[in-house]
Protein backbone atom coordinates (compact mmCIF):
# COMPACT_ATOMS: atom_id res chain seq x y z
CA UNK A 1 -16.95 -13.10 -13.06
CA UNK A 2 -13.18 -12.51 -12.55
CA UNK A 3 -11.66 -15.02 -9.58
CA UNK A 4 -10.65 -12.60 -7.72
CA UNK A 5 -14.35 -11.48 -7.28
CA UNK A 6 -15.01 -14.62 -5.22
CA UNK A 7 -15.11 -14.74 -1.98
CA UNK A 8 -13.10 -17.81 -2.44
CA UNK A 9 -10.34 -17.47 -5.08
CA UNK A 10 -8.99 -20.38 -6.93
CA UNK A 11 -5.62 -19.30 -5.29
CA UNK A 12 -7.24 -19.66 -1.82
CA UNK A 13 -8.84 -22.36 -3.17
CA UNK A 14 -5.32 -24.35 -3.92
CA UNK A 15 -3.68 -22.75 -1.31
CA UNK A 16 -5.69 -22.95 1.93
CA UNK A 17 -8.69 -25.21 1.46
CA UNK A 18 -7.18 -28.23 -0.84
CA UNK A 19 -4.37 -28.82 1.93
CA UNK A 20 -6.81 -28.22 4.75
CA UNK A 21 -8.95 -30.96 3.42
CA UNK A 22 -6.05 -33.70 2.89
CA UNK A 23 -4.99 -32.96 6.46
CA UNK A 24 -8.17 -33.32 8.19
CA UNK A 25 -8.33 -36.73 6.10
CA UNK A 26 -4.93 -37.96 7.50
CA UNK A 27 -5.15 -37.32 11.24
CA UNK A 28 -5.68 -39.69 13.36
CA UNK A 29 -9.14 -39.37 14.54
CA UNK A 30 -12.51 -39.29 13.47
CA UNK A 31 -12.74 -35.70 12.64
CA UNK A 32 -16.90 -36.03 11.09
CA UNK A 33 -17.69 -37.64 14.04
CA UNK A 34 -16.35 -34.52 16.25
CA UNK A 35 -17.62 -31.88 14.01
CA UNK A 36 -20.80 -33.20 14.55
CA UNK A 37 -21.11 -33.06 17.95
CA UNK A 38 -22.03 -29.60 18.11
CA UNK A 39 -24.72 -29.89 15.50
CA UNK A 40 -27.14 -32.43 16.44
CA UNK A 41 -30.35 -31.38 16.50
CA UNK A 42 -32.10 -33.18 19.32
CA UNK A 43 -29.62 -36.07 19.45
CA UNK A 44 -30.39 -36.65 16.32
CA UNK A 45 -28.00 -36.78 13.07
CA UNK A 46 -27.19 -33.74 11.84
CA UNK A 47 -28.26 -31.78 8.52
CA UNK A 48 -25.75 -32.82 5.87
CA UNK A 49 -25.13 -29.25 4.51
CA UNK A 50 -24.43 -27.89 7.42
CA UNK A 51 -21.66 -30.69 8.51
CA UNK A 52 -19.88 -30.16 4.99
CA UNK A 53 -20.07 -26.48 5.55
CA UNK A 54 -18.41 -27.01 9.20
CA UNK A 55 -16.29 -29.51 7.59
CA UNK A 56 -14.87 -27.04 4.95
CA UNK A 57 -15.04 -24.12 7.68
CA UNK A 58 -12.76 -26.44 9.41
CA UNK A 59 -10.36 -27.40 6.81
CA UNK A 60 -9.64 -23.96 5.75
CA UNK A 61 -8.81 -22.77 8.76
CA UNK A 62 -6.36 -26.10 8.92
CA UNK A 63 -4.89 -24.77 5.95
CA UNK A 64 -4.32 -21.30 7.08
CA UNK A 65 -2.31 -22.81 10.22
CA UNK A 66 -0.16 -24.74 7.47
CA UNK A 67 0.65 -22.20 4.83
CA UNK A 68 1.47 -19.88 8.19
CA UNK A 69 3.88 -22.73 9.19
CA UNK A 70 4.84 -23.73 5.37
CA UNK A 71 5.63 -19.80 4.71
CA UNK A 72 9.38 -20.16 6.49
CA UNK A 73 10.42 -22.71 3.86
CA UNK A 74 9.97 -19.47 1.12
CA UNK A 75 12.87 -17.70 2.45
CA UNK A 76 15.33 -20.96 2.47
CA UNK A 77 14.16 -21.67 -1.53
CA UNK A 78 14.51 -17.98 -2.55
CA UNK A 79 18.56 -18.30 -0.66
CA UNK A 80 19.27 -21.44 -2.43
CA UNK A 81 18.15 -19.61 -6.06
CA UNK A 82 20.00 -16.29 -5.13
CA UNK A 83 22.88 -18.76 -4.70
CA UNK A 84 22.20 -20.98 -7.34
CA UNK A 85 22.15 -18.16 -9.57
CA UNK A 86 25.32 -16.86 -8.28
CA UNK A 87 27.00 -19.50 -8.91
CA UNK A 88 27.78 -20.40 -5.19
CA UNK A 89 25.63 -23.16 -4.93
CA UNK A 90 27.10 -26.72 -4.92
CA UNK A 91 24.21 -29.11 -4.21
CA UNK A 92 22.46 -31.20 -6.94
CA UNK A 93 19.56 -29.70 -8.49
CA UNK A 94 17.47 -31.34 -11.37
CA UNK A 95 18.62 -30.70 -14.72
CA UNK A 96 15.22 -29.25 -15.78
CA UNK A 97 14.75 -27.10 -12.51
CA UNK A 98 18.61 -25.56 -13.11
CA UNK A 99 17.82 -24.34 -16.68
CA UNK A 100 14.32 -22.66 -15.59
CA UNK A 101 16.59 -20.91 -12.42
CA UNK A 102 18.83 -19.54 -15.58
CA UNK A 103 16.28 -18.34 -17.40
CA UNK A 104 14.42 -16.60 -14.55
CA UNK A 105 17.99 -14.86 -14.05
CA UNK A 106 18.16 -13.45 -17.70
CA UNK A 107 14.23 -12.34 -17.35
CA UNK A 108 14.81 -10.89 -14.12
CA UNK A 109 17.67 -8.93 -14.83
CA UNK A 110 15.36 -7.81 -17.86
CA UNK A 111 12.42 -6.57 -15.68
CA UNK A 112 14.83 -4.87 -12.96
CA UNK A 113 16.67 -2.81 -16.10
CA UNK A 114 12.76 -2.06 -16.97
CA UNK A 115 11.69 -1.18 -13.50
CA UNK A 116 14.29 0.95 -13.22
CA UNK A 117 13.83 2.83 -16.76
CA UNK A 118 10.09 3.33 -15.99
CA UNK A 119 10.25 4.36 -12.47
CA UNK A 120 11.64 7.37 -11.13
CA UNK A 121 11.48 6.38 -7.84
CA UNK A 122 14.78 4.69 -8.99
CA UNK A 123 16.59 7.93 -8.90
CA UNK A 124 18.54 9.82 -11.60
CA UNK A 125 22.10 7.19 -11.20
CA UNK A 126 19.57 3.83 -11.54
CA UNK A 127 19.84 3.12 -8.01
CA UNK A 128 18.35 0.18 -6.63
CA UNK A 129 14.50 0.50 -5.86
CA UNK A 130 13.06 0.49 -2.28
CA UNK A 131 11.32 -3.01 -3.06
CA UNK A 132 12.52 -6.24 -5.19
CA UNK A 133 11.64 -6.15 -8.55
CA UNK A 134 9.67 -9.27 -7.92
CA UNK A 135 7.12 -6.70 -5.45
CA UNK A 136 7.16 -4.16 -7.90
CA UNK A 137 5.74 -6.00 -10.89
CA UNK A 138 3.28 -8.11 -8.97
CA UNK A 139 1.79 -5.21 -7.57
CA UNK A 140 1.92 -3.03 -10.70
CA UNK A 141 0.38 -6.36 -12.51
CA UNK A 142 -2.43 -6.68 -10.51
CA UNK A 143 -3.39 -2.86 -10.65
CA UNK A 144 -3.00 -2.53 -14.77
CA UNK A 145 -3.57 -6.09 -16.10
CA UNK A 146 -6.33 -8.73 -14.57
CA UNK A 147 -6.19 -11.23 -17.04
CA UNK A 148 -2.42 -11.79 -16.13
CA UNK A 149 -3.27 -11.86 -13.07
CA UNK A 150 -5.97 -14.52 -13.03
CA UNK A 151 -3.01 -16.66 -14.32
CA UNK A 152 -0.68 -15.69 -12.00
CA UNK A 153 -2.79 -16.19 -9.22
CA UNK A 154 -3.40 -19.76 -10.54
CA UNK A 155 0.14 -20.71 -10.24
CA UNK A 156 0.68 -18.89 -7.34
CA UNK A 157 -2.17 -20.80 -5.82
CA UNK A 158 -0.26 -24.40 -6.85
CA UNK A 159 2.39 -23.07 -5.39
CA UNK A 160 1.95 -22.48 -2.46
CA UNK A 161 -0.68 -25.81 -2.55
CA UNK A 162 2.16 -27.98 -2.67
CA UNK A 163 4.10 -25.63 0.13
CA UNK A 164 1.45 -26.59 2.50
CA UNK A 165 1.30 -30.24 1.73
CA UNK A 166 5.53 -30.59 2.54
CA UNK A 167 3.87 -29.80 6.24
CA UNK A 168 1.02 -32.08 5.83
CA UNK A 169 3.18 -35.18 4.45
CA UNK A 170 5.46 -34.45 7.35
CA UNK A 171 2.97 -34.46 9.80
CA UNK A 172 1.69 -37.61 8.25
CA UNK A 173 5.22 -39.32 8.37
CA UNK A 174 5.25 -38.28 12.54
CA UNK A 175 1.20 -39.83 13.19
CA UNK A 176 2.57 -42.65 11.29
CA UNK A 177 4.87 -43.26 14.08
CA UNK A 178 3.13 -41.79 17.00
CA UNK A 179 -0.27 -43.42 16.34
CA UNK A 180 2.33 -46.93 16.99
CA UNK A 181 3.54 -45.55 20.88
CA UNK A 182 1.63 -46.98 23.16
CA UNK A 183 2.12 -43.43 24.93
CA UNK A 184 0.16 -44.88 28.47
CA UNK A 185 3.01 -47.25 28.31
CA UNK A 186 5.45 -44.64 28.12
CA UNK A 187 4.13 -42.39 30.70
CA UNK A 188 4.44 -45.13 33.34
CA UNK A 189 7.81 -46.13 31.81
CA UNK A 190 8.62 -42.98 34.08
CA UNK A 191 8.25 -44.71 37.36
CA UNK A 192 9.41 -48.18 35.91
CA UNK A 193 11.65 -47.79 32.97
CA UNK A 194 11.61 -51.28 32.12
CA UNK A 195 8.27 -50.84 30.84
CA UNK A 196 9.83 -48.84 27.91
CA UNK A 197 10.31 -51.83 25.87
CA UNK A 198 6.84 -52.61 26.15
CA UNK A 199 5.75 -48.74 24.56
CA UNK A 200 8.06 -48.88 21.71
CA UNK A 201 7.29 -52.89 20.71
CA UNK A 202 4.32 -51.88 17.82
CA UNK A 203 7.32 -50.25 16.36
CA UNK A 204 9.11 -53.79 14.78
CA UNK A 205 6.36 -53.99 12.84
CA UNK A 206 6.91 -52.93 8.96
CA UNK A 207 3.62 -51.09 8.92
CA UNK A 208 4.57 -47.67 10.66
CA UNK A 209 8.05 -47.50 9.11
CA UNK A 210 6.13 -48.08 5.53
CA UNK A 211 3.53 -45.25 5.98
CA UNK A 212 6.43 -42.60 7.31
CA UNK A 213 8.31 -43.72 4.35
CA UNK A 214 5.61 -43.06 1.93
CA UNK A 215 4.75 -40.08 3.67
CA UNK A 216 8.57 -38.64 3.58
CA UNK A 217 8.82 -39.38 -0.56
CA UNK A 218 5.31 -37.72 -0.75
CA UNK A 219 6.90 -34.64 1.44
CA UNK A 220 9.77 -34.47 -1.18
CA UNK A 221 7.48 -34.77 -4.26
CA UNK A 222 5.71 -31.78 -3.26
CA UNK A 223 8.82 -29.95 -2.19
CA UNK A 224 9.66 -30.41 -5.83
CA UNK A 225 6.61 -29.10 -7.27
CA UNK A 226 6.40 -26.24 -4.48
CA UNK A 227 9.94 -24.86 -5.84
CA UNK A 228 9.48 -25.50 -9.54
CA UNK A 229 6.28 -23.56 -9.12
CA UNK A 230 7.75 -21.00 -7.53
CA UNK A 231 10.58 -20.51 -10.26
CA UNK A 232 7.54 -20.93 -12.91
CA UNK A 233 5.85 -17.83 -11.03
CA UNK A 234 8.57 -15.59 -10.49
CA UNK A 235 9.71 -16.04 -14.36
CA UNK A 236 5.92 -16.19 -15.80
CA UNK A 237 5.60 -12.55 -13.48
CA UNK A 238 8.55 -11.22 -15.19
CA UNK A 239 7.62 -12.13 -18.51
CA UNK A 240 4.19 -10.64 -18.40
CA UNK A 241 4.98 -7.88 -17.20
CA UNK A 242 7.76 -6.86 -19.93
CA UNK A 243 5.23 -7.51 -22.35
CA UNK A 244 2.93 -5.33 -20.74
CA UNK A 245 4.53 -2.51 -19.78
CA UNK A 246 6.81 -2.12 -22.71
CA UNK A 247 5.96 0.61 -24.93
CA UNK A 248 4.26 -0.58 -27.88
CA UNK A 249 7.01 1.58 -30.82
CA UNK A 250 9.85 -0.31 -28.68
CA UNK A 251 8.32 -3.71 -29.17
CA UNK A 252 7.84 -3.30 -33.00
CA UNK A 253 11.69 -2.12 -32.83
CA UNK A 254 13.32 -4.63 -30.55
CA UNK A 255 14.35 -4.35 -27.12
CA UNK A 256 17.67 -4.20 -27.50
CA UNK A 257 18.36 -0.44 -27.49
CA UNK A 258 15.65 0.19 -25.10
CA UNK A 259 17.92 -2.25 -22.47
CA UNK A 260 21.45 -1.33 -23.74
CA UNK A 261 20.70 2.29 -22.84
CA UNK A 262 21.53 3.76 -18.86
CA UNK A 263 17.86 3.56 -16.98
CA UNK A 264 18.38 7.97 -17.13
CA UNK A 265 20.38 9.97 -19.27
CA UNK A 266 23.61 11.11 -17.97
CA UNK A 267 23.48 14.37 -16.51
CA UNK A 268 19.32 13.67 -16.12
CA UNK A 269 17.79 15.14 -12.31
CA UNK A 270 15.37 14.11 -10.51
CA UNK A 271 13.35 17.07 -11.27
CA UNK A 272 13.50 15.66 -14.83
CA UNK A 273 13.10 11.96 -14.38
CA UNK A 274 9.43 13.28 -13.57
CA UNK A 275 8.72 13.93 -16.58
CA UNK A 276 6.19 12.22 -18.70
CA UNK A 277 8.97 9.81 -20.23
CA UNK A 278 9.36 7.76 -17.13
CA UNK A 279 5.55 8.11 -15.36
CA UNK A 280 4.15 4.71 -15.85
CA UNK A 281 0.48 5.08 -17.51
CA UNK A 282 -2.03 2.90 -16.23
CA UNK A 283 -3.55 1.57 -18.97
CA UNK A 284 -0.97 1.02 -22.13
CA UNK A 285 2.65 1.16 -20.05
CA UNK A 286 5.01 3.59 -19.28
CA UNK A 287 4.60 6.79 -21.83
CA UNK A 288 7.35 6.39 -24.24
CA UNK A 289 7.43 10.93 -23.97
């Protein structure tokens, strides 16, 4: 059985449930003890399946409500490696995570020469396609080649894990500190302000300050992980899908010819670019005519 014919993927798994969990763990209330509510039998306890289903019923649809709100951070990380790539990007970056951004330039600049060759939705001049090459091969992976996909889907899935727990360790960080208000406190502070002293006071202690603390270097761990993933994807997606879709005579002969060449012949139509030399084939890669 292939993962993807689950109901429950391992990339759902890692992506939706696994963060879910951990956040229904962390907040501030006694979640079992609500989800239960609903299921007593008779005011009696209720069947232990059937709170661990509700229980993981709830959780992933906690997780779905954080990758939602964790999905704006993709379009901020994907800038800051256009720019980074570019050459316009000043702030520090980890030594290792720099060198995997330069490779996934070369590789990427590899697949879009390819995507261009194969496809003559490209146009006779090369032109840009009407999708990134990052869309095209994913999609063109997972309709020719499962068993790339499986692993794909598997970092995908950590990816976009670690996405959702930046949200959950920066909720954390903010019940760490809330949980401390005495919030009754503040809401008469209204009417007599010098009772705002007295709603703020649990916040001298260490305690809170620790936990947000530990919570904020948690958040940046995982924003680590979530980008380096993310460059590990996009490259890993790139690679793959050169290998696959490569002709098999132009991998025994090298790949530098295949590249160095214009994605048509000068002088080639549209008309032509039909032609059996640049249809992708399903099964073995685009026919080499």
């Amino acid at each position: 059985m292939k993962p993807q014919d689950l109901f429950l993927g391992v990339r759902d798994f890692l992506s939706l449930l696994v963060p879910g969990i951990v956040f229904l763990i962390l907040f501030p209330a006694s979640v079992l003890s609500l989800l239960s509510e609903p299921i007593r039998i008779n005011g009696g306890d209720p069947d232990p399946t059937l709170l661990v289903l509700v229980f993981l019923a709830a959780a992933l649809t906690a997780g779905s409500v954080l990758a939602g709100l964790a999905g704006m951070l993709d379009r901020h990380v994907d800038h800051f490696i256009r720019r980074r790539l570019a050459k316009t990007h000043t702030i520090w970056c980890p030594r290792e995570l720099a060198e995997q951004i330069d490779k996934l330039g070369e590789i990427e600049r590899l697949a879009s020469a390819l995507a261009c060759r194969i496809n003559p939705l490209a146009g006779a001049s090369g032109h840009q396609l009407p999708w990134t090459p990052r869309a095209f091969w994913w999609n063109f992976m997972r309709l020719n080649c499962p068993v790339a996909t499986a692993e794909l889907d598997r970092i995908e899935g950590l990816q976009k894990q670690f996405r959702s727990l930046v949200v959950v360790s920066a909720a954390a960080a903010l019940f760490s500190i809330g949980a401390s208000v005495r919030w009754e406190a503040l809401g008469r502070s209204f009417a007599n302000p010098a009772r705002l002293g007295e709603a703020f006071a649990p916040l001298q202690a260490i305690a809170p300050w620790f936990l947000a603390l530990l919570a904020l270097v948690t958040g940046m761990l995982c924003f680590a992980a979530y980008v380096g993933y993310r460059v590990r994807f996009a490259r890993r997606l790139f690679e793959l899908a050169i290998i696959h879709a490569l002709p098999e005579e132009t991998i025994a002969a090298g790949t530098s010819a295949f590249f160095a060449d214009p994605p048509f012949p000068e002088g080639t139509t549209p008309e032509a670019a039909q032609s059996p030399r640049y249809r992708i084939n399903a099964s073995t890669g685009p026919s080499a005519g």
